[in-house]
C-alpha atoms as a PDB file:
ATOM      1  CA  UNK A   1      50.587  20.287  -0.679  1.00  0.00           C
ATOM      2  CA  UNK A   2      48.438  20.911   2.425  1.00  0.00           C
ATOM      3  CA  UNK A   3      48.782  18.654   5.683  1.00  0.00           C
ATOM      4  CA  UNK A   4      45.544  18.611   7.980  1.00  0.00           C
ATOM      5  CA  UNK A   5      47.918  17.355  11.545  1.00  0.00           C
ATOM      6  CA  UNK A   6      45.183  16.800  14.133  1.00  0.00           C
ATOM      7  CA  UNK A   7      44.105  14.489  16.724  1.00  0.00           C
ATOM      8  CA  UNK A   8      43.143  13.422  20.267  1.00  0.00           C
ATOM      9  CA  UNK A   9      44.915  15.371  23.185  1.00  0.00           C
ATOM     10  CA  UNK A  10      44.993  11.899  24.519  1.00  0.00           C
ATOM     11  CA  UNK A  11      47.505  10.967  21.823  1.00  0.00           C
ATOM     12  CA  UNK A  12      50.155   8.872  23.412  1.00  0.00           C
ATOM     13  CA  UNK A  13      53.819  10.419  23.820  1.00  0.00           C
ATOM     14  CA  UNK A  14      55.799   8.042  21.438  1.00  0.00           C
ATOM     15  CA  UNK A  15      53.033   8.703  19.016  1.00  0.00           C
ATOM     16  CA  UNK A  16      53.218  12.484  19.309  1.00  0.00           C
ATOM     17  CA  UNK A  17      57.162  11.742  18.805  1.00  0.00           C
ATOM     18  CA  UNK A  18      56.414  10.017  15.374  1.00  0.00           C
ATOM     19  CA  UNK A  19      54.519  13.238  14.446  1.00  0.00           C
ATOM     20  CA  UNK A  20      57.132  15.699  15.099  1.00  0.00           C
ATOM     21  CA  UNK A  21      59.422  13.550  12.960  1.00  0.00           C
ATOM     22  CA  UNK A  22      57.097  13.283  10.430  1.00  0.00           C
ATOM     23  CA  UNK A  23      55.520  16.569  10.205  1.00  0.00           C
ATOM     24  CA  UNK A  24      59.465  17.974  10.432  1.00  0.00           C
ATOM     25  CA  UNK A  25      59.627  15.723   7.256  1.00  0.00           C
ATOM     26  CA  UNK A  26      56.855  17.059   5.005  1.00  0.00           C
ATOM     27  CA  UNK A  27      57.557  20.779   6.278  1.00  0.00           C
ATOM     28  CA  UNK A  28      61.115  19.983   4.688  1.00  0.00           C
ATOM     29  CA  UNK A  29      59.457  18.567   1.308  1.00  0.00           C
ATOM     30  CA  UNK A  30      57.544  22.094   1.248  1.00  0.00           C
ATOM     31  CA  UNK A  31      54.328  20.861   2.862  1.00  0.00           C
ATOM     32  CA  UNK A  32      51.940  23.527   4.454  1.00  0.00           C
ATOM     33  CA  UNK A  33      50.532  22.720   7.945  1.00  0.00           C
ATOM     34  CA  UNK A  34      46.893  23.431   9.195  1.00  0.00           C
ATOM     35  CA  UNK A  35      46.160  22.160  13.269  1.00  0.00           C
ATOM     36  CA  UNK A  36      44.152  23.356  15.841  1.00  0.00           C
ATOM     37  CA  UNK A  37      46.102  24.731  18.889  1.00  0.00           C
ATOM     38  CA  UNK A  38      44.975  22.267  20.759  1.00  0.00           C
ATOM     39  CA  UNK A  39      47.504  19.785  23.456  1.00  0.00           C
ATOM     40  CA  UNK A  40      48.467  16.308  21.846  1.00  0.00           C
ATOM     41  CA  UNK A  41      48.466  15.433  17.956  1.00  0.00           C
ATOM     42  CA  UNK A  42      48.072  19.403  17.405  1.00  0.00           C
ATOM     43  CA  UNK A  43      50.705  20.161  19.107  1.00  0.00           C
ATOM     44  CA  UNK A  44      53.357  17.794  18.285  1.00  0.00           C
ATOM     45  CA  UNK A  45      52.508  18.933  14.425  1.00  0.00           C
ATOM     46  CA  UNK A  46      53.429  22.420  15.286  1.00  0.00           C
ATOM     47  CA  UNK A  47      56.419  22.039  16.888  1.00  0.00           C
ATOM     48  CA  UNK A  48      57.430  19.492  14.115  1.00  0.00           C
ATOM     49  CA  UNK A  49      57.337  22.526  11.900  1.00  0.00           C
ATOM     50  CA  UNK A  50      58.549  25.150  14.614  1.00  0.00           C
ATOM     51  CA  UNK A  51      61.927  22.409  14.261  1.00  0.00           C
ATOM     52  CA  UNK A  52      61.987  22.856  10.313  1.00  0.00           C
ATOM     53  CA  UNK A  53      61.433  26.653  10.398  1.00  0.00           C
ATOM     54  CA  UNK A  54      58.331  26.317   8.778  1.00  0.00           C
ATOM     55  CA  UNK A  55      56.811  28.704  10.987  1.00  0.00           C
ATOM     56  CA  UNK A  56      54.991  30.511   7.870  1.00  0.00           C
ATOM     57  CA  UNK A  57      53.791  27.357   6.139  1.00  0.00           C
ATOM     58  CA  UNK A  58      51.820  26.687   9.057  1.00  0.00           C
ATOM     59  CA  UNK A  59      47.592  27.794   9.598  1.00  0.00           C
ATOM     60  CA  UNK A  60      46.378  27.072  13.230  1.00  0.00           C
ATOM     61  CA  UNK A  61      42.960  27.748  13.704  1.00  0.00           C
ATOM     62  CA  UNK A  62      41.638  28.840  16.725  1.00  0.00           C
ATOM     63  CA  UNK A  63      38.424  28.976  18.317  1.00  0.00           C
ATOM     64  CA  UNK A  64      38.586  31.606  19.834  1.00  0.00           C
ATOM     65  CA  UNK A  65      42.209  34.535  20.789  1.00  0.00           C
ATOM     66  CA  UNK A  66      44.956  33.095  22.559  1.00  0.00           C
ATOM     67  CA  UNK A  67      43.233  29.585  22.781  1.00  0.00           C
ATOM     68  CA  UNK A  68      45.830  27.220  25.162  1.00  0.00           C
ATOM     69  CA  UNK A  69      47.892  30.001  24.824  1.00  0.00           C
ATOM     70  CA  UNK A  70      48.645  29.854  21.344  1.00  0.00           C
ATOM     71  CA  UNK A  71      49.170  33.154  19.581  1.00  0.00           C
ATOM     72  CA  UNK A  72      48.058  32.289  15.938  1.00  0.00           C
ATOM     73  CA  UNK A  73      45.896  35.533  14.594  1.00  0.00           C
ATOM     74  CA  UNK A  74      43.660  33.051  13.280  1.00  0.00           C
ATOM     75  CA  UNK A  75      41.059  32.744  15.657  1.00  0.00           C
ATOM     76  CA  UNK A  76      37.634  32.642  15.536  1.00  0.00           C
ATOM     77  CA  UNK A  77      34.595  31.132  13.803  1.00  0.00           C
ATOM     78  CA  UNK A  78      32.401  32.344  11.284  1.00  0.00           C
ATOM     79  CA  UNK A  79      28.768  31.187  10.585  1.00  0.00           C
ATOM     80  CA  UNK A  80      29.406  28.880   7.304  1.00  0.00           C
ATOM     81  CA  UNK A  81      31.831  27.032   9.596  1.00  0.00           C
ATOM     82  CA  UNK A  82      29.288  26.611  12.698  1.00  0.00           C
ATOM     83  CA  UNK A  83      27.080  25.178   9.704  1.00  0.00           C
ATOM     84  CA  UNK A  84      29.186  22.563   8.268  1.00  0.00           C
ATOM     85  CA  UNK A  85      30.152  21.628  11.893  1.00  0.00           C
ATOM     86  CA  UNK A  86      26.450  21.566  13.017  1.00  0.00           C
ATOM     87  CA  UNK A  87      25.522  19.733   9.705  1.00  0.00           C
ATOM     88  CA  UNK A  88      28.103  16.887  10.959  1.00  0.00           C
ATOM     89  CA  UNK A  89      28.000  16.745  14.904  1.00  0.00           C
ATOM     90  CA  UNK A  90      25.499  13.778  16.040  1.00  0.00           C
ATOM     91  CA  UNK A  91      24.387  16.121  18.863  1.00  0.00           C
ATOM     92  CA  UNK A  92      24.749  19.816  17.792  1.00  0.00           C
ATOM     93  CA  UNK A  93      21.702  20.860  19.856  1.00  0.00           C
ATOM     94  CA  UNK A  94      23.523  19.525  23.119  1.00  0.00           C
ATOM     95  CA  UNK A  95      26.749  21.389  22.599  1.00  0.00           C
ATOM     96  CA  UNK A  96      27.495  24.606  24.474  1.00  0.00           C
ATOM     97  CA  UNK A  97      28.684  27.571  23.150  1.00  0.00           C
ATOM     98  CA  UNK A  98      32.719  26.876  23.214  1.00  0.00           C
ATOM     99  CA  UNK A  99      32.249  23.046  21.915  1.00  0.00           C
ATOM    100  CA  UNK A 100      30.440  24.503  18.973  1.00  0.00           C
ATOM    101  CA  UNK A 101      33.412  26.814  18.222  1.00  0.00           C
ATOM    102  CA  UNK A 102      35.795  24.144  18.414  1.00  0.00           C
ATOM    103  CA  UNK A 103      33.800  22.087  16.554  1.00  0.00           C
ATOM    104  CA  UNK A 104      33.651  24.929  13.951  1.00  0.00           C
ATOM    105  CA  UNK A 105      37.282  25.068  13.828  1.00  0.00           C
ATOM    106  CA  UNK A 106      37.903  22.236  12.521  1.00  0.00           C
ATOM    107  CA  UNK A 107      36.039  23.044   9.225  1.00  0.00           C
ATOM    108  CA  UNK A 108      38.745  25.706   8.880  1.00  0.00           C
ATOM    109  CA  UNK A 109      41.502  22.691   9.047  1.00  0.00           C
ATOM    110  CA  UNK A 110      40.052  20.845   6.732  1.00  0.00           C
ATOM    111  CA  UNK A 111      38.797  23.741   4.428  1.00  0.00           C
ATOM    112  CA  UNK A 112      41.556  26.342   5.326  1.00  0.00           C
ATOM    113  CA  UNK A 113      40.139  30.065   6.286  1.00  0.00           C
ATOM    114  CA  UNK A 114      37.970  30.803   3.073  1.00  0.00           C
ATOM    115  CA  UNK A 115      36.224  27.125   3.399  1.00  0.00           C
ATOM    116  CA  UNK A 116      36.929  26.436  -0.165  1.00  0.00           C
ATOM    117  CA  UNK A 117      40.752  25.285  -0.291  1.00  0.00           C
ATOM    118  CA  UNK A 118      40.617  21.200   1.043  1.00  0.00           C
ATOM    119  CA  UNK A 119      43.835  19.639   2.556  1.00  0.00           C
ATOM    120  CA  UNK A 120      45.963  17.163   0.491  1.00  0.00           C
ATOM    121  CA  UNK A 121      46.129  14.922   3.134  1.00  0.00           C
ATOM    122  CA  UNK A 122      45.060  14.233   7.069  1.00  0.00           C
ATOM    123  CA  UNK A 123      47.305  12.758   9.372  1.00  0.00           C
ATOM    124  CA  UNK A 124      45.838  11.882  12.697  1.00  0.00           C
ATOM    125  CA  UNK A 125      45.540   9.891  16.164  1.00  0.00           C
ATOM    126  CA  UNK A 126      42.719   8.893  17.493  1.00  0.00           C
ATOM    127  CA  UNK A 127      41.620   6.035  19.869  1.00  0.00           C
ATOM    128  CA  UNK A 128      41.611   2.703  18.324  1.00  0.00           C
ATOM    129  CA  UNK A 129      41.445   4.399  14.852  1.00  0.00           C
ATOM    130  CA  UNK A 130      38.158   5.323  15.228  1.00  0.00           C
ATOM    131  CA  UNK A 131      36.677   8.442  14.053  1.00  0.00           C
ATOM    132  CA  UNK A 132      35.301   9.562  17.808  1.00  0.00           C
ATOM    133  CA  UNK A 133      36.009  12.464  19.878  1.00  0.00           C
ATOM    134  CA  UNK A 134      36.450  16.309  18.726  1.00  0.00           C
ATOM    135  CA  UNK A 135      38.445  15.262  16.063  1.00  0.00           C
ATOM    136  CA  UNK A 136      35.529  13.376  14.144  1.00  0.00           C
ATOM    137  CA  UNK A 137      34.119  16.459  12.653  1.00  0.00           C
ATOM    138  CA  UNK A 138      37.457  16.982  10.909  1.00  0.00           C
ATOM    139  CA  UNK A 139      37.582  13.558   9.733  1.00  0.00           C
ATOM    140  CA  UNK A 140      34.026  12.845   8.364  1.00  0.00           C
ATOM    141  CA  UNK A 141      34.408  16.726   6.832  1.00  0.00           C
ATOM    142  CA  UNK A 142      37.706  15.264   4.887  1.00  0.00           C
ATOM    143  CA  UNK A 143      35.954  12.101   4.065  1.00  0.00           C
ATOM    144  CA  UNK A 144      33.138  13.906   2.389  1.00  0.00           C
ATOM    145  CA  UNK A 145      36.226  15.829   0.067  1.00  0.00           C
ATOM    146  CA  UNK A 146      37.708  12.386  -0.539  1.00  0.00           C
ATOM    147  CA  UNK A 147      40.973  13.810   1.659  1.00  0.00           C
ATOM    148  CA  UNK A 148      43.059  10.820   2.495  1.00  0.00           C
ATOM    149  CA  UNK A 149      43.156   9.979   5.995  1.00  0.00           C
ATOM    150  CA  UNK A 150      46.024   8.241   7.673  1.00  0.00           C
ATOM    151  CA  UNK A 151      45.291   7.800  11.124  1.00  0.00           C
ATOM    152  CA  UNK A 152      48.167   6.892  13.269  1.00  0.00           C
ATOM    153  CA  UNK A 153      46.656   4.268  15.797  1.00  0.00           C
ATOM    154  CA  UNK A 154      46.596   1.925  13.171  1.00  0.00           C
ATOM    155  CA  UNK A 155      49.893   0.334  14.069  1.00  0.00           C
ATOM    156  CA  UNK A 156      50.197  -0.469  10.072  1.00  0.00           C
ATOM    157  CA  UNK A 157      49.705   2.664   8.747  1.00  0.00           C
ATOM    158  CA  UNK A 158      52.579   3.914  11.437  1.00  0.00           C
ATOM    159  CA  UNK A 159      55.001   1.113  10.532  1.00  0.00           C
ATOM    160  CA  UNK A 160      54.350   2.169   6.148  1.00  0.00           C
ATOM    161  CA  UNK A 161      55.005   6.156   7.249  1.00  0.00           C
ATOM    162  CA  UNK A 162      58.005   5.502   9.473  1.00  0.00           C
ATOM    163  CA  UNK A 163      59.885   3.198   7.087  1.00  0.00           C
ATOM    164  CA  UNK A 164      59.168   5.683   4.233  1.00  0.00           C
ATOM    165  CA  UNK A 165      60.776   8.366   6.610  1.00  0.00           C
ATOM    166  CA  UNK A 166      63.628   6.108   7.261  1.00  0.00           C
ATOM    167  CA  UNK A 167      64.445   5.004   3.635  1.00  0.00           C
ATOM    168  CA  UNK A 168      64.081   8.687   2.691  1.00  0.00           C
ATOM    169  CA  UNK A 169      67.127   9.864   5.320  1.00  0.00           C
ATOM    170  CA  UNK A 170      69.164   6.788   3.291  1.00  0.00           C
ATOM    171  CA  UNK A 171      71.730   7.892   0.559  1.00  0.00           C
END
């Protein structure tokens, strides 16, 4: 199974908490991880599965080498991924150079690195639920492969994932 962790950069600390716990969770149930490198949701994904040595499972796409200083060899966009970012983005033609990669990054997380391979499932935070931001091109890319989306800002879909978690750790 293949977990698309993503969101805002914005995302609030005791939210980020919840996804370390719960990304440390599914990396222990033999999930596979694919992020973005980026500060926030990203991040607290990663280090989930840094915590449950699931280094190897994991597939963080950058935009471009050593993006926020994260060392993943998977870096860089290809032209089929600028496409399905450019075919999704309200205002490609305004978007500089480096917003287009990251924008063509997140094909990759949805898609994994030969665009063909959809996640399982997305996991996300974004303000007020709503698909806005950089992370909306990863989100209306999953909606269009019927990926489930469980975005974290919607205090009831946190409640449902945190009691699972918590009946789960119960004998």
């Amino acid at each position: 199974m293949i977990l698309t962790g993503i969101g805002s950069q914005q995302t609030p600390l005791d939210i980020q908490e919840a996804m370390v716990k719960i990304a440390s969770f599914l990396a222990s149930k033999g999930f596979m991880l694919r992020s973005g490198g980026a500060n926030g949701a990203d991040s607290a994904f990663e280090k989930g599965f840094r915590l449950a040595k699931a280094q190897d499972r994991m597939e963080i796409y950058l935009p471009w080498p050593r993006f926020n200083d994260n060392p993943s060899p998977l870096y860089g966009v290809c032209d089929e991924a600028i496409r399905i970012a450019a075919g999704i983005h309200p205002a490609w033609p305004r978007c500089g150079r480096g917003v287009r990669l990251l924008h063509g990054r997140n094909a990759y997380q949805i898609l994994g690195k030969t665009l063909d391979k959809p996640s399982d499932i997305v996991i996300c935070w974004t303000k007020n639920a709503q698909m806005i931001g950089g992370t909306r091109t990863a989100l209306i890319l999953a909606k269009q492969y019927d990926i489930p989306i469980f975005n974290l800002a919607d205090s009831r879909v946190l409640k449902h994932i945190m009691r699972e978690l918590d009946n789960d750790d119960k004998p």
